[in-house]
N, C-alpha and C. Protein backbone atom coordinates (compact mmCIF):
# COMPACT_ATOMS: atom_id res chain seq x y z
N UNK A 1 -17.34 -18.19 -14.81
CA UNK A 1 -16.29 -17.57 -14.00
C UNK A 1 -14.95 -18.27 -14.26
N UNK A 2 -13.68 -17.56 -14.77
CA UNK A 2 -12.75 -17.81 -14.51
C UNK A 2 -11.92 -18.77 -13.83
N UNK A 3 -10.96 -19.16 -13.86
CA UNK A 3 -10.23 -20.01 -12.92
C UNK A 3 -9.69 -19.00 -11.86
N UNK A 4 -9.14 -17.67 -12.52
CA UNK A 4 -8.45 -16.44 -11.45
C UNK A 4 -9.39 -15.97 -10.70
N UNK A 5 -10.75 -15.44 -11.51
CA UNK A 5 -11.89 -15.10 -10.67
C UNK A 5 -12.25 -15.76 -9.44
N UNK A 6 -12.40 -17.14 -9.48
CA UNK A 6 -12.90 -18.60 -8.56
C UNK A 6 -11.50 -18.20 -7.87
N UNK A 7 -10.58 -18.28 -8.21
CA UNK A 7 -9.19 -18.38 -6.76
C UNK A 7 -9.37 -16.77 -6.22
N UNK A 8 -9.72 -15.99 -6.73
CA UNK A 8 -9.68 -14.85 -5.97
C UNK A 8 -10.82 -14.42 -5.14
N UNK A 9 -12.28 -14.87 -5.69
CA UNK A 9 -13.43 -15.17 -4.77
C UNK A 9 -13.13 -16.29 -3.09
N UNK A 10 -12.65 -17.14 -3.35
CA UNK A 10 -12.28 -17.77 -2.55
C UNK A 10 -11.30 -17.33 -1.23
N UNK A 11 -10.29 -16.26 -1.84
CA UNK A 11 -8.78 -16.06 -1.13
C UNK A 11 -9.67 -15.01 -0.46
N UNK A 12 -10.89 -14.10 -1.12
CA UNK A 12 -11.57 -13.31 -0.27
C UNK A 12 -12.30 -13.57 0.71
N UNK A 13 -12.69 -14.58 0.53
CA UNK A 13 -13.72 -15.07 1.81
C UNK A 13 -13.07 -16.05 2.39
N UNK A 14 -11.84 -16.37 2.52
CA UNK A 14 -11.05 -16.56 3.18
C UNK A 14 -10.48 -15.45 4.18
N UNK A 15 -10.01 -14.20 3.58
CA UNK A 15 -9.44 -13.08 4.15
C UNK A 15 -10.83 -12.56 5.11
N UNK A 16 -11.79 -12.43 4.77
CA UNK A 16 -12.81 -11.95 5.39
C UNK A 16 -13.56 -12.92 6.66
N UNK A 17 -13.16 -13.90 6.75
CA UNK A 17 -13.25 -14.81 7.52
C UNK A 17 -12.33 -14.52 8.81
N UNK A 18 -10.81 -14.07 8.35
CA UNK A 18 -10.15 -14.16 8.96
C UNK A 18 -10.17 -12.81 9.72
N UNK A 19 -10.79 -11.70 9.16
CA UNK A 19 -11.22 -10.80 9.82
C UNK A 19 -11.71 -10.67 10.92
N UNK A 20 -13.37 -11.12 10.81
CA UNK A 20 -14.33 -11.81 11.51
C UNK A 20 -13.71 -11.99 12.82
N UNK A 21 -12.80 -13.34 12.37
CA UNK A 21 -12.18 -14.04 13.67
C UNK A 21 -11.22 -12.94 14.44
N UNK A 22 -10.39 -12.51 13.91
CA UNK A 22 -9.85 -11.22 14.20
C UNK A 22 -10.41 -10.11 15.44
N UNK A 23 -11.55 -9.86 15.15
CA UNK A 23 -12.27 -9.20 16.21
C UNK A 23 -12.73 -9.72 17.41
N UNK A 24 -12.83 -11.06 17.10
CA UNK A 24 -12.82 -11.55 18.83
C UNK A 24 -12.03 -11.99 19.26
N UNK A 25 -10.82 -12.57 18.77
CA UNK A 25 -9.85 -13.37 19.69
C UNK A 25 -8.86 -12.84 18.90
N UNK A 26 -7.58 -13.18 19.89
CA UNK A 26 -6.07 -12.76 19.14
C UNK A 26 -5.61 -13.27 17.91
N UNK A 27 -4.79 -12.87 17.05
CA UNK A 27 -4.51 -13.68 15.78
C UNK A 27 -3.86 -15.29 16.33
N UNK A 28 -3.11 -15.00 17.68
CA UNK A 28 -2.11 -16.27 17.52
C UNK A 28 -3.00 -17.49 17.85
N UNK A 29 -4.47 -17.12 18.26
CA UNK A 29 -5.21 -18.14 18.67
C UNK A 29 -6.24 -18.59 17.81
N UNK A 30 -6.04 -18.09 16.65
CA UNK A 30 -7.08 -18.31 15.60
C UNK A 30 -6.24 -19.55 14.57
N UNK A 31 -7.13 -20.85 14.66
CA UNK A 31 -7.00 -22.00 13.67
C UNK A 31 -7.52 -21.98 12.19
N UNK A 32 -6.45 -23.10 11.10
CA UNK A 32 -7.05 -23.02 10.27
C UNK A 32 -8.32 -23.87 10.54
N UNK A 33 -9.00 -24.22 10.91
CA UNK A 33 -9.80 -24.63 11.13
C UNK A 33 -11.53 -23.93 11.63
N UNK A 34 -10.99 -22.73 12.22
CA UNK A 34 -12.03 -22.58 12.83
C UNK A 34 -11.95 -21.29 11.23
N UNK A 35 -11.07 -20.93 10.57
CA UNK A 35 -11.60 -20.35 9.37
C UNK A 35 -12.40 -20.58 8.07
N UNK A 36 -11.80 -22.08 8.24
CA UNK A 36 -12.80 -23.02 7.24
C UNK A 36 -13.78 -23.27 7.37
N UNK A 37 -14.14 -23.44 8.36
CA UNK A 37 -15.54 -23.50 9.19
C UNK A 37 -16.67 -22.30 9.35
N UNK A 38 -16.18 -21.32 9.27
CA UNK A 38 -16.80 -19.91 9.13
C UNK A 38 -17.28 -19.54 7.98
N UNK A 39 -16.05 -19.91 6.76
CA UNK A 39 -16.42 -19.80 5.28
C UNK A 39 -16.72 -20.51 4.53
N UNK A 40 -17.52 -22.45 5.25
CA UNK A 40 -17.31 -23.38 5.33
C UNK A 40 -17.23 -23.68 3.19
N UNK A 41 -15.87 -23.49 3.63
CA UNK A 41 -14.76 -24.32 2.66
C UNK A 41 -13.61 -25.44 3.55
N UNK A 42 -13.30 -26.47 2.71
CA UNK A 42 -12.44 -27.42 3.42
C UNK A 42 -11.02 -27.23 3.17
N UNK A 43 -10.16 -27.97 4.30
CA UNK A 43 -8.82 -27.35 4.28
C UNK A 43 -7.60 -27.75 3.22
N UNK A 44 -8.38 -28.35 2.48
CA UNK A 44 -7.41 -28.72 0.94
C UNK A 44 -7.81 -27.30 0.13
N UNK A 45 -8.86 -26.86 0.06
CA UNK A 45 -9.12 -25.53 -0.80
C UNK A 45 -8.12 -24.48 0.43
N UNK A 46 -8.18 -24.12 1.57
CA UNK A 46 -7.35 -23.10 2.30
C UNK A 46 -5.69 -23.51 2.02
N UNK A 47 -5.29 -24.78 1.82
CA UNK A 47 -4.10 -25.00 1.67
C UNK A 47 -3.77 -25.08 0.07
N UNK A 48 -4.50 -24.97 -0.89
CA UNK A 48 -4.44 -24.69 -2.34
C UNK A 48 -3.88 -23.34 -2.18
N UNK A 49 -4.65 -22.20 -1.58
CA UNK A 49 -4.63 -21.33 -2.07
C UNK A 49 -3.25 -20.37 -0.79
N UNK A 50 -3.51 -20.80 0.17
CA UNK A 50 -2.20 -20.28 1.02
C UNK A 50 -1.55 -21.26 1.94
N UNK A 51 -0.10 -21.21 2.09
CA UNK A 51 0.64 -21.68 3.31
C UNK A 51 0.21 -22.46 4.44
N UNK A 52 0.20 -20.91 4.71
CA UNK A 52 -0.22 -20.89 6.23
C UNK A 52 -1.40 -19.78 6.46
N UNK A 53 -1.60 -19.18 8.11
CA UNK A 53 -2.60 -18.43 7.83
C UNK A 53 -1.65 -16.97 8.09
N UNK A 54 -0.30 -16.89 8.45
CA UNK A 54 0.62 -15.99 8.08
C UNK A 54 0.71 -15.86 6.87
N UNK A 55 0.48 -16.20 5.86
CA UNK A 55 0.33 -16.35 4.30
C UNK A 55 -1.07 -15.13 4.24
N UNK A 56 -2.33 -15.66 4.67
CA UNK A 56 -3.25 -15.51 4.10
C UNK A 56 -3.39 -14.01 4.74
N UNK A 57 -2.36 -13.62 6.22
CA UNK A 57 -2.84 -12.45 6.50
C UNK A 57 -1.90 -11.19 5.48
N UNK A 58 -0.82 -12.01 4.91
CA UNK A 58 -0.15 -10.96 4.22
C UNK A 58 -1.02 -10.89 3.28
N UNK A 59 -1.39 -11.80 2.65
CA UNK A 59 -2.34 -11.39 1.02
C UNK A 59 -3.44 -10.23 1.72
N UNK A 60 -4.32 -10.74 2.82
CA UNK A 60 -5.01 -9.36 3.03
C UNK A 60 -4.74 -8.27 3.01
N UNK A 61 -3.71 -8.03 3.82
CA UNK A 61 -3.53 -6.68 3.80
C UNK A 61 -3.08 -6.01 2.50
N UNK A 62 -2.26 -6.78 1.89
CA UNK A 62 -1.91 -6.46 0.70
C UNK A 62 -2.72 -6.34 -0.53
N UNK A 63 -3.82 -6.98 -0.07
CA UNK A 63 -5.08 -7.44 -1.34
C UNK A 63 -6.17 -5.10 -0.86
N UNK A 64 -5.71 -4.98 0.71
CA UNK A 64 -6.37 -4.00 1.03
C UNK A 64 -5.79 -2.89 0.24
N UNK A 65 -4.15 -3.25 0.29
CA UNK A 65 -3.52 -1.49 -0.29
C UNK A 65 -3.72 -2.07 -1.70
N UNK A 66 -4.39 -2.98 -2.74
CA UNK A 66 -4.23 -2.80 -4.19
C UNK A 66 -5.66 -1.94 -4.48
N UNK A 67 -7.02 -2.33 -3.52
CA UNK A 67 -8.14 -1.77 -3.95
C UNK A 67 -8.10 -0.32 -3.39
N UNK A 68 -6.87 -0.24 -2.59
CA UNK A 68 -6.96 1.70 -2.21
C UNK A 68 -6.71 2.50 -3.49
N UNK A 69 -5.51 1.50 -4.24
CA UNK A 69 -5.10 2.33 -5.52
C UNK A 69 -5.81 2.21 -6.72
N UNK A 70 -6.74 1.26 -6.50
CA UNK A 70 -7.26 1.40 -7.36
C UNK A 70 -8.83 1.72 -7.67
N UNK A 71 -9.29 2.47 -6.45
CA UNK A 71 -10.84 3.20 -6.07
C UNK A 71 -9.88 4.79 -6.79
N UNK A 72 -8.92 4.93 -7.13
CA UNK A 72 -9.14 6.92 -7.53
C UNK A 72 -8.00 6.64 -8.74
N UNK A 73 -8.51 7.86 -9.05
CA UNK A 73 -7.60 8.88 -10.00
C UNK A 73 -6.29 9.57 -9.87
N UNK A 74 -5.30 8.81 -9.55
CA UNK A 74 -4.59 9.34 -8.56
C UNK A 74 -3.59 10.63 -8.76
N UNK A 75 -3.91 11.18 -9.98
CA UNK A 75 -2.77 12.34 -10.17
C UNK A 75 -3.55 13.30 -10.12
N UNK A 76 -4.97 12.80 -10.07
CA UNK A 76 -5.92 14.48 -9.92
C UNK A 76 -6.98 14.23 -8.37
N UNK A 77 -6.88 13.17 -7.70
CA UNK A 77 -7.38 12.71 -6.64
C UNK A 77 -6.69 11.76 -5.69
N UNK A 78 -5.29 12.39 -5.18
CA UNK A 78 -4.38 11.91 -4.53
C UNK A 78 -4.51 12.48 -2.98
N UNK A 79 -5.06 13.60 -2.74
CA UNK A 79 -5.78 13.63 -1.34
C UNK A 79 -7.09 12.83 -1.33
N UNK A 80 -8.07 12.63 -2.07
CA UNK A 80 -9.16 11.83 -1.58
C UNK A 80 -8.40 10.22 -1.27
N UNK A 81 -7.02 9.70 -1.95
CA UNK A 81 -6.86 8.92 -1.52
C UNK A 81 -6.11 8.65 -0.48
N UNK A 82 -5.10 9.57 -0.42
CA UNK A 82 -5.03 9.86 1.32
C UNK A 82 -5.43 9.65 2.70
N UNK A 83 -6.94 9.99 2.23
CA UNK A 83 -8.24 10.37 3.45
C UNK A 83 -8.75 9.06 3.64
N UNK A 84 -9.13 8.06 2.40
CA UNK A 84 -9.27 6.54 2.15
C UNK A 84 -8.30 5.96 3.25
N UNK A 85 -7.11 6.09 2.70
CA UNK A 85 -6.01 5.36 3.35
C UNK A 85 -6.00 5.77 5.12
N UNK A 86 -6.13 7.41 5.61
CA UNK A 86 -6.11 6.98 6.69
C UNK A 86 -7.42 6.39 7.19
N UNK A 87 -8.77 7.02 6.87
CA UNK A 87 -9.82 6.14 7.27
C UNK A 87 -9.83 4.70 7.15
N UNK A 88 -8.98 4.14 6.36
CA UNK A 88 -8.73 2.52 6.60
C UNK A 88 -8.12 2.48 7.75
N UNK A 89 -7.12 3.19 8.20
CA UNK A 89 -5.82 2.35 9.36
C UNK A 89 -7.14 2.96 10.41
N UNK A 90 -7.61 4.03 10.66
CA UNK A 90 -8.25 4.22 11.48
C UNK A 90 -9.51 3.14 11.96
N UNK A 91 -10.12 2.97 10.94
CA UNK A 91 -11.17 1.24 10.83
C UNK A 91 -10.88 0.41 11.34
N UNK A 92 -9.14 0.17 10.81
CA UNK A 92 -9.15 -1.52 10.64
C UNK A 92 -8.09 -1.35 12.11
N UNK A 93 -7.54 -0.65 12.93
CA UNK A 93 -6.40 -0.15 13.68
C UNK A 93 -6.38 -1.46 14.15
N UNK A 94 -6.96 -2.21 15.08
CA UNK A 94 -7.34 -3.70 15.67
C UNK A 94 -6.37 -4.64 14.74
N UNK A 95 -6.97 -5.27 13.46
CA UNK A 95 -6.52 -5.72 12.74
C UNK A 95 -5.21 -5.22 12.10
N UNK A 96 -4.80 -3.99 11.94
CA UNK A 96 -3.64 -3.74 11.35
C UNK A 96 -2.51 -3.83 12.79
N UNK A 97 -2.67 -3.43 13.41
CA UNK A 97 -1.71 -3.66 14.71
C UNK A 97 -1.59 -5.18 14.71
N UNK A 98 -2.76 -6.18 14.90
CA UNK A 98 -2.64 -7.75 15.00
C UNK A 98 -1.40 -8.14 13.78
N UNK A 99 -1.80 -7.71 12.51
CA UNK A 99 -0.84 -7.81 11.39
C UNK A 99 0.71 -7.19 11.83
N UNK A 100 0.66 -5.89 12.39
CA UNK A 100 2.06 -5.46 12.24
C UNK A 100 2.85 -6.47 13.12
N UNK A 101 1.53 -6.94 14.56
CA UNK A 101 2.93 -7.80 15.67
C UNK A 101 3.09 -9.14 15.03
N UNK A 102 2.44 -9.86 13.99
CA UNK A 102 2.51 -10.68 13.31
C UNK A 102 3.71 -10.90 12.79
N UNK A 103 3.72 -9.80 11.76
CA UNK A 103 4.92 -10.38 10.64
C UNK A 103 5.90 -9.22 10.66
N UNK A 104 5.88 -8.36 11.48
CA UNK A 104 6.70 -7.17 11.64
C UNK A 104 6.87 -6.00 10.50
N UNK A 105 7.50 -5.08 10.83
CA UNK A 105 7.37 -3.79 10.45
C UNK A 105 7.86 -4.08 8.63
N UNK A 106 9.10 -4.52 8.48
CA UNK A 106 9.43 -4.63 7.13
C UNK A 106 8.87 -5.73 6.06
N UNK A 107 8.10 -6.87 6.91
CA UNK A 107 7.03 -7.69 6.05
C UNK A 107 5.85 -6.73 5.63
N UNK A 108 5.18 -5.81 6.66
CA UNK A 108 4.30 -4.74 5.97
C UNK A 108 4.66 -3.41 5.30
N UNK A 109 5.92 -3.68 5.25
CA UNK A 109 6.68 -2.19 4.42
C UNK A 109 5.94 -3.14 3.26
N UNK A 110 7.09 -4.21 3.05
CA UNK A 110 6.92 -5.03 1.79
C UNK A 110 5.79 -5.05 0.74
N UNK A 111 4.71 -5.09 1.76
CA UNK A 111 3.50 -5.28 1.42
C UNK A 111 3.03 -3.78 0.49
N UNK A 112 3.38 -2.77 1.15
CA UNK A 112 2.71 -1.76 1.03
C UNK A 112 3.65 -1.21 0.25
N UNK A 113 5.00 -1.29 -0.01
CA UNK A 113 5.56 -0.64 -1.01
C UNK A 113 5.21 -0.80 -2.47
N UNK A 114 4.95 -1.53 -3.32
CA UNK A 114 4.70 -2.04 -4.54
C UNK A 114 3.56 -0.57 -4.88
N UNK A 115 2.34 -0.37 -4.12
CA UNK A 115 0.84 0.12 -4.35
C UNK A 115 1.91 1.80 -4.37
N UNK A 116 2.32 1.89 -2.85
CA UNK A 116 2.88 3.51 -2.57
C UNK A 116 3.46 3.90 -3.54
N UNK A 117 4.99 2.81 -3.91
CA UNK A 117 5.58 3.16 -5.00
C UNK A 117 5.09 3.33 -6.60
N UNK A 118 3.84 2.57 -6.80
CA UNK A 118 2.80 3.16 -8.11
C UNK A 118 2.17 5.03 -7.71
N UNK A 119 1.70 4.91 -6.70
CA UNK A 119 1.24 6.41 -6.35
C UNK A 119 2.27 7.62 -6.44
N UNK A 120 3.56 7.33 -6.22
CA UNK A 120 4.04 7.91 -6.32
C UNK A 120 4.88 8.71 -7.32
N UNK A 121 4.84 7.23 -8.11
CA UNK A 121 5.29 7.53 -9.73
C UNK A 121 4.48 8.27 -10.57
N UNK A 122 3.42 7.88 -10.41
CA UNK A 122 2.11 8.40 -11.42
C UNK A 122 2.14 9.44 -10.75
N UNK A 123 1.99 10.05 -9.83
CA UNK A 123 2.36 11.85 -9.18
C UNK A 123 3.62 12.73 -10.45
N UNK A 124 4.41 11.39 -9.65
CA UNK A 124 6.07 12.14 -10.56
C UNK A 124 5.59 12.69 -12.18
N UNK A 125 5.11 11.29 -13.06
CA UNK A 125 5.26 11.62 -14.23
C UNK A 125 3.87 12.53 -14.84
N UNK A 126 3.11 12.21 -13.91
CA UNK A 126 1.70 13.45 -14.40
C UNK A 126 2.50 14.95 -13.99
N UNK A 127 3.11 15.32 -13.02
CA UNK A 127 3.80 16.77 -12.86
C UNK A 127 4.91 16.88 -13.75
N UNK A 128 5.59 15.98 -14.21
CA UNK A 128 6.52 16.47 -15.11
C UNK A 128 5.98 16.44 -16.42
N UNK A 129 4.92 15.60 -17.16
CA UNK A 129 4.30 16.03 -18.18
C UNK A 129 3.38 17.46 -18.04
N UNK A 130 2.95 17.90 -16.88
CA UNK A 130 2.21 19.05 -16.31
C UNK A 130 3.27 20.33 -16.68
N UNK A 131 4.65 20.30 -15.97
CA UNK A 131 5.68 21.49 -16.01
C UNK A 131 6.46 21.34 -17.36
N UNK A 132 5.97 20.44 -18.69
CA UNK A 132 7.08 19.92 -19.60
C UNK A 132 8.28 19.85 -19.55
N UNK A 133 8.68 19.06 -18.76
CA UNK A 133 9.83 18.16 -18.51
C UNK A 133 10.44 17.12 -19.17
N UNK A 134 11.54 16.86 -19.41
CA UNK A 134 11.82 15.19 -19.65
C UNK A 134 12.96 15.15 -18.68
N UNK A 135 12.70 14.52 -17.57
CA UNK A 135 13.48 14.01 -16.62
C UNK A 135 14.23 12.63 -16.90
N UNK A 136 15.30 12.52 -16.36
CA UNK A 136 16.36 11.24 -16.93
C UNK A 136 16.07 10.08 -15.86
N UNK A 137 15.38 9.19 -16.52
CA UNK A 137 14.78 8.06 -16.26
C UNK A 137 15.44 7.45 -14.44
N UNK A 138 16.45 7.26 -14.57
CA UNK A 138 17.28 7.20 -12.97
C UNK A 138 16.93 7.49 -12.04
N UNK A 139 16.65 9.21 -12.33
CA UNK A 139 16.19 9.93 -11.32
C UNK A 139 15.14 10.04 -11.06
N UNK A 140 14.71 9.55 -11.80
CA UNK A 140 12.85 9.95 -11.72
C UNK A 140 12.89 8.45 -10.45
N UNK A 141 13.54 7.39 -11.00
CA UNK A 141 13.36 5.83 -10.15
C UNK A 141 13.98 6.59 -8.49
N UNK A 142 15.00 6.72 -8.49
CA UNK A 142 15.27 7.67 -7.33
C UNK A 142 14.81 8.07 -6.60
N UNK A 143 14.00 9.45 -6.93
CA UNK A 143 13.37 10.45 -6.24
C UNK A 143 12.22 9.55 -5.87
N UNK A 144 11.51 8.44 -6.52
CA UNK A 144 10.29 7.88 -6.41
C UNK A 144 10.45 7.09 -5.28
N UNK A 145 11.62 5.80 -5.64
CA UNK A 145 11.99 5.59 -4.09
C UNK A 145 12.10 6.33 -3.08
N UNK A 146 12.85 7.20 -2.94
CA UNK A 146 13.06 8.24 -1.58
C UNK A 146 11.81 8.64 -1.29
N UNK A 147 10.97 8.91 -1.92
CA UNK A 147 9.64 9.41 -1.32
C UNK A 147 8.51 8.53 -0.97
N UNK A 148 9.17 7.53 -1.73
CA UNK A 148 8.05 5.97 -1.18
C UNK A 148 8.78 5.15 0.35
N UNK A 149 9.95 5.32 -0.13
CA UNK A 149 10.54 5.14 1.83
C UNK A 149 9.79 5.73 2.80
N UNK A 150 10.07 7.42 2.69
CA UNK A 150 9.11 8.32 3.45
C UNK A 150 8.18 8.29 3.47
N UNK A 151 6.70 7.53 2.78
CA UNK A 151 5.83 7.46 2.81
C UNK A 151 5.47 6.46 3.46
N UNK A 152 5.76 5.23 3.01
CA UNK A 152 5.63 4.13 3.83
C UNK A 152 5.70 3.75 5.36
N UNK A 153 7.01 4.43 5.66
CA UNK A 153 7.22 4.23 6.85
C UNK A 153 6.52 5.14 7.65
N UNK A 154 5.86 6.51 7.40
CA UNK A 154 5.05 7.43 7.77
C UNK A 154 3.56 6.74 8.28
N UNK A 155 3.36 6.08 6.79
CA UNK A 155 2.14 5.87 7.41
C UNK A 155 2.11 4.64 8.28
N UNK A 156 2.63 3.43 8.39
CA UNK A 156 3.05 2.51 9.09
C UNK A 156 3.14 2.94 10.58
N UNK A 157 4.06 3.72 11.01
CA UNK A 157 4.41 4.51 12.15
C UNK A 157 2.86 4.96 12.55
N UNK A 158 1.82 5.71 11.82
CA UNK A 158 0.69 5.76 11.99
C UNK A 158 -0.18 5.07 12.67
N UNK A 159 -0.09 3.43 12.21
CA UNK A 159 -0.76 2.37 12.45
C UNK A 159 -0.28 2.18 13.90
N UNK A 160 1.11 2.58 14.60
CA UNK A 160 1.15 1.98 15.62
C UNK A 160 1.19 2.96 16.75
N UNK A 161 1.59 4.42 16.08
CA UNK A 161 1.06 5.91 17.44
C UNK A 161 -0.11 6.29 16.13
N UNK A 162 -1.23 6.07 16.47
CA UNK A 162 -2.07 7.29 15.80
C UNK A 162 -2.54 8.48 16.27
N UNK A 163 -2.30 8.80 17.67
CA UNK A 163 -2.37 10.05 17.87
C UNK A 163 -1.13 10.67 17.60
N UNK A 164 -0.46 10.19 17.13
CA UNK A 164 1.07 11.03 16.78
C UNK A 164 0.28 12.58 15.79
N UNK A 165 -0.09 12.21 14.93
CA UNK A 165 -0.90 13.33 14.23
C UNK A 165 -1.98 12.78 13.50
N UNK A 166 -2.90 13.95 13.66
CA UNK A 166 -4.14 13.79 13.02
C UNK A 166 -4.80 13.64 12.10
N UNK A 167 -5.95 12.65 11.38
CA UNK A 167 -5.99 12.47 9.33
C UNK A 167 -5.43 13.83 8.97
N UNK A 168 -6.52 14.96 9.36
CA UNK A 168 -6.49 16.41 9.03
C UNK A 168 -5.09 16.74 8.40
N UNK A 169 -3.96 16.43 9.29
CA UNK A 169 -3.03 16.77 9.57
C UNK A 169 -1.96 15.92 8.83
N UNK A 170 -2.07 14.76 8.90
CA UNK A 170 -1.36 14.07 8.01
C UNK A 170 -1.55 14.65 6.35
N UNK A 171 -2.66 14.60 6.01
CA UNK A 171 -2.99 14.98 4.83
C UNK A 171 -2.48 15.99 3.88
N UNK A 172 -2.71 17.21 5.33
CA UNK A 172 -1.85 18.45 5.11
C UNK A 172 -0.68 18.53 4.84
N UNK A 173 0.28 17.62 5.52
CA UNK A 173 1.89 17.33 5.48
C UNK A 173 1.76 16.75 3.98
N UNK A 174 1.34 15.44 4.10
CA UNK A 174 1.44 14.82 2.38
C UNK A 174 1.42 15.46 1.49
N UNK A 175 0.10 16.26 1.06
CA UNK A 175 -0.26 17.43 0.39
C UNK A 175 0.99 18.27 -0.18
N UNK A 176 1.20 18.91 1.09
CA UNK A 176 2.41 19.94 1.17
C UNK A 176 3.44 19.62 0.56
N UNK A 177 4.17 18.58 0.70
CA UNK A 177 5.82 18.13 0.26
C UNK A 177 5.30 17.57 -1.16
N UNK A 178 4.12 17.10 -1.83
CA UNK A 178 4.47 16.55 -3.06
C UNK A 178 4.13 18.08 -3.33
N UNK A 179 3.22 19.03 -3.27
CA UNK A 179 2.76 20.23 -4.29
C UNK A 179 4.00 21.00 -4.19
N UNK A 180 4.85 21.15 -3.02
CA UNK A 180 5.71 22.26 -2.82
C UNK A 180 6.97 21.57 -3.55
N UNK A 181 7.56 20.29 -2.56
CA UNK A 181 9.13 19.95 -3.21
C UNK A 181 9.28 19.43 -3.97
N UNK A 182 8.04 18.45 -4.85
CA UNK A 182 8.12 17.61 -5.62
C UNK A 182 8.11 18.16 -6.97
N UNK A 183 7.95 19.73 -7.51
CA UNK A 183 7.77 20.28 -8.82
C UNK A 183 9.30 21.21 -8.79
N UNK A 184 9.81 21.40 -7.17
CA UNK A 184 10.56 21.99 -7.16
C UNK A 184 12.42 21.19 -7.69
N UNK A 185 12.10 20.39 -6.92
CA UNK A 185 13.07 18.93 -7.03
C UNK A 185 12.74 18.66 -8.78
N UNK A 186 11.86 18.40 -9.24
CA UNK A 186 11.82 18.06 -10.95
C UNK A 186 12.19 19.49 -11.89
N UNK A 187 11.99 20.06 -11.67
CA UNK A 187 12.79 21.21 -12.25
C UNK A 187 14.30 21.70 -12.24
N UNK A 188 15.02 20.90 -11.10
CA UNK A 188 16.46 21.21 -10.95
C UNK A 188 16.80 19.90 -11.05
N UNK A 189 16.04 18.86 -11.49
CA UNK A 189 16.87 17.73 -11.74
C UNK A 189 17.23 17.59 -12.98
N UNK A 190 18.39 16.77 -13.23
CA UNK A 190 18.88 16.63 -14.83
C UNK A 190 17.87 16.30 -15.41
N UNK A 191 17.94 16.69 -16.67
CA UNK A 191 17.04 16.50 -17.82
C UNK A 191 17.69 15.23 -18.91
N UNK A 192 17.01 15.14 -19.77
CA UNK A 192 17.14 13.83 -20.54
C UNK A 192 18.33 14.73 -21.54
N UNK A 193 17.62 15.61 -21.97
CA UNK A 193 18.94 16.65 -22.90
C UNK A 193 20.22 16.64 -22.28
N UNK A 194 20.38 16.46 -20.75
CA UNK A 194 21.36 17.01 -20.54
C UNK A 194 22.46 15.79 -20.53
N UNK A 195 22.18 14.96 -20.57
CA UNK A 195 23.12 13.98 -21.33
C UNK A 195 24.01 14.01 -22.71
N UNK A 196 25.63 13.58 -22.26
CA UNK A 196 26.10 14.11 -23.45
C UNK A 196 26.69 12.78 -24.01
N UNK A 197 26.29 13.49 -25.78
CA UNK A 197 26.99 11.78 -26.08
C UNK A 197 27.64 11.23 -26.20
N UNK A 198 27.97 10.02 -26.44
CA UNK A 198 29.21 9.37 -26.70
C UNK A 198 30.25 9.61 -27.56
N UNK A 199 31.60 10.00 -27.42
CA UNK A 199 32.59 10.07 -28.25
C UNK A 199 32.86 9.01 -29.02
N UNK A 200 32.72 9.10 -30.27
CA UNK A 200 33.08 7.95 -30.98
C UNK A 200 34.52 7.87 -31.26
């Protein structure tokens, strides 16, 4: 095994520890100590590998949205990952609320933008190779942001009203705006041709 393998086996059963603890008592009352003890590793290996245990809860969650993106296919199975994603917040709701009052709303944007903003790109450029397009690189970064803002903060907002709307229903909305505006928006956006060149 690896040296990355061994630190990432470790940072897991660390995170999963911290889970554990998670379900019975509040985050602010959980020690490094009583995590080491659970996963009995000692606290020179927990302090190798994180901070603090505000450290170790961002890597979780963040360690959660890399294996969402990377269980599918995402330009031909972007609702099954959808349904993943809300059946996670729905699972973990306990733990993701403990996280959001933790480190607040834009430490878990943070987190979750990097994964959204891959999903969203790989959407972009599988439909514009789909409609043969060559869209001008800018815009494509653009439109990807703007829709990874909206996404993010959508589902986030989720985590803290979830009866606001329903998986069903969320899904449907998601669905809707990439199949409907997102081929519509790449078709009236500048093209790579449409650049003119330089006067010499």
């Amino acid at each position: 095994m690896t040296h990355a393998e061994n630190s990432l086996r470790t940072k897991t059963k660390l995170a999963d520890s911290l889970k554990k603890l998670m379900m019975h008592k509040p985050f602010s009352k959980i020690t490094v100590s009583e995590i080491i003890r659970d996963c009995n590793v000692n606290r020179k290996t927990f302090y190798y590998h994180f901070e603090d245990i505000y450290a170790l809860l961002k890597w979780m969650f963040a360690q959660d949205a890399i294996n969402i993106v990377k269980e599918y296919d995402l330009p031909s199975e972007y609702r099954e990952a959808l349904s993943f994603v809300m059946d996670y917040i729905s699972d973990n709701s306990y733990i993701l609320n403990c996280i959001f009052d933790s480190v607040g709303l834009e430490e878990m944007k943070r987190s979750l933008y990097p994964d959204i903003h891959d999903i969203i790109r790989i959407c972009i450029d599988s439909k514009e190779e789909e409609l043969g397009l060559h869209i001008k690189e800018d815009f494509k970064n653009f439109i990807c942001n703007l829709y990874t803002e909206g996404f993010s903060g959508t589902l986030l907002k989720q985590i803290k009203e979830p009866d606001n709307v329903s998986k069903e229903e969320a899904i449907s909305y998601y669905s809707l705006i990439l199949n409907v505006s997102l081929p519509s928006v790449l078709q009236s956006a500048p093209k790579k041709e449409d650049l003119q060149p330089e006067i010499q």
